[in-house]
Protein backbone atom coordinates (compact mmCIF):
# COMPACT_ATOMS: atom_id res chain seq x y z
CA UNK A 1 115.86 -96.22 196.96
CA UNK A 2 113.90 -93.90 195.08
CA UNK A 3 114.14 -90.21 195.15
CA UNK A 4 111.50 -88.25 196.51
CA UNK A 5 110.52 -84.72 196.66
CA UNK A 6 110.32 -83.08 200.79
CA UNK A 7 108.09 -81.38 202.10
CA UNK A 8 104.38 -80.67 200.40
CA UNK A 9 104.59 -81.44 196.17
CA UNK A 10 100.80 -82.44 196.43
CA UNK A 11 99.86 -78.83 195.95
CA UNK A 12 101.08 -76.91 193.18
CA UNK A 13 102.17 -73.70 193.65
CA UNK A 14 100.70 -70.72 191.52
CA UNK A 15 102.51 -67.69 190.16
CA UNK A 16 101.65 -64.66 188.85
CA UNK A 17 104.55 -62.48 187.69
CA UNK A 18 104.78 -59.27 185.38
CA UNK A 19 106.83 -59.71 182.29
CA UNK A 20 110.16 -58.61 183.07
CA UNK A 21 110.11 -60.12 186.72
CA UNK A 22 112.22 -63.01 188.19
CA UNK A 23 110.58 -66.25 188.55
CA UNK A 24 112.39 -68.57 191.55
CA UNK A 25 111.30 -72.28 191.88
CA UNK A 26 112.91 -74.45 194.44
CA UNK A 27 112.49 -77.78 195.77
CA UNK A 28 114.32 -79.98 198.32
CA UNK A 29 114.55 -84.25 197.16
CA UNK A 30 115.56 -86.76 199.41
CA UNK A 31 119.01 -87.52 198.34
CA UNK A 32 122.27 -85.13 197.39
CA UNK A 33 123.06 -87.09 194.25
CA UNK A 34 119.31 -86.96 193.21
CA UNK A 35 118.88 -85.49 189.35
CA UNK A 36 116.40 -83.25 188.62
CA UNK A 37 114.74 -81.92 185.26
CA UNK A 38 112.55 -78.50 185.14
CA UNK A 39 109.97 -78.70 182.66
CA UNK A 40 107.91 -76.43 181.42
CA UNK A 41 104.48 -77.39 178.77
CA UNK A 42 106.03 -80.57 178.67
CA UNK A 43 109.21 -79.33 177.29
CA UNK A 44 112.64 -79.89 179.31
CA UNK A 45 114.58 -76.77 180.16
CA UNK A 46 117.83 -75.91 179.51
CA UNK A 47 120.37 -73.26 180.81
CA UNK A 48 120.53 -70.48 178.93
CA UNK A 49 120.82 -66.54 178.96
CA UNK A 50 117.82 -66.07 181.24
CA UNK A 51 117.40 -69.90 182.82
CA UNK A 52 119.88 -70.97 185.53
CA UNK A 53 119.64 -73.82 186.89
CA UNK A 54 121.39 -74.92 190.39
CA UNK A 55 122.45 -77.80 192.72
CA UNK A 56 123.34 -77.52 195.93
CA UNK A 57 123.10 -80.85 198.40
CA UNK A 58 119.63 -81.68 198.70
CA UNK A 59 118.25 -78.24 197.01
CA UNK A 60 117.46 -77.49 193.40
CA UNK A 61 116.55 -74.14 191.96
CA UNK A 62 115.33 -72.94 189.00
CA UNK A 63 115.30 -69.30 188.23
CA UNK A 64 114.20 -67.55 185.33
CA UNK A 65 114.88 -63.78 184.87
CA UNK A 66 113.17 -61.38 182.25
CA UNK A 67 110.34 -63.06 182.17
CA UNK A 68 108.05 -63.35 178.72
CA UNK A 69 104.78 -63.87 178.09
CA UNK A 70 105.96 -67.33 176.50
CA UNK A 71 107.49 -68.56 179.76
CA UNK A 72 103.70 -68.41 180.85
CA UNK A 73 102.79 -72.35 181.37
């Protein structure tokens, strides 16, 4: 079946950081083995010094530390 995203995704949520803060996204999907890509202005993200990424049964998480004025999107 298809996977599907729990709980409310009809509503985006909003941030407003400071640049050097810690940005946390999280989302739960309907099944464990369910992949998930973060995106952000269309372009896919990828792990890196300040991007981590994580999978843990039906959670994902994306969290991006030091934020920049570029991460804005």
């Amino acid at each position: 079946p298809p996977v599907s995203i729990v709980g409310n995704s009809e509503k985006p949520e909003h941030h407003m950081l400071m640049t050097g803060d810690e940005l946390i996204l999280e989302c739960e999907v309907s099944r464990v083995n369910a992949i998930v890509n973060w995106y952000c202005n269309g372009r896919l993200l990828q792990e890196d010094s300040r991007t981590h990424i994580e999978s843990r049964d039906t959670m994902r998480k994306l969290v991006i530390s030091g934020l920049q004025t570029s991460d804005s999107g």
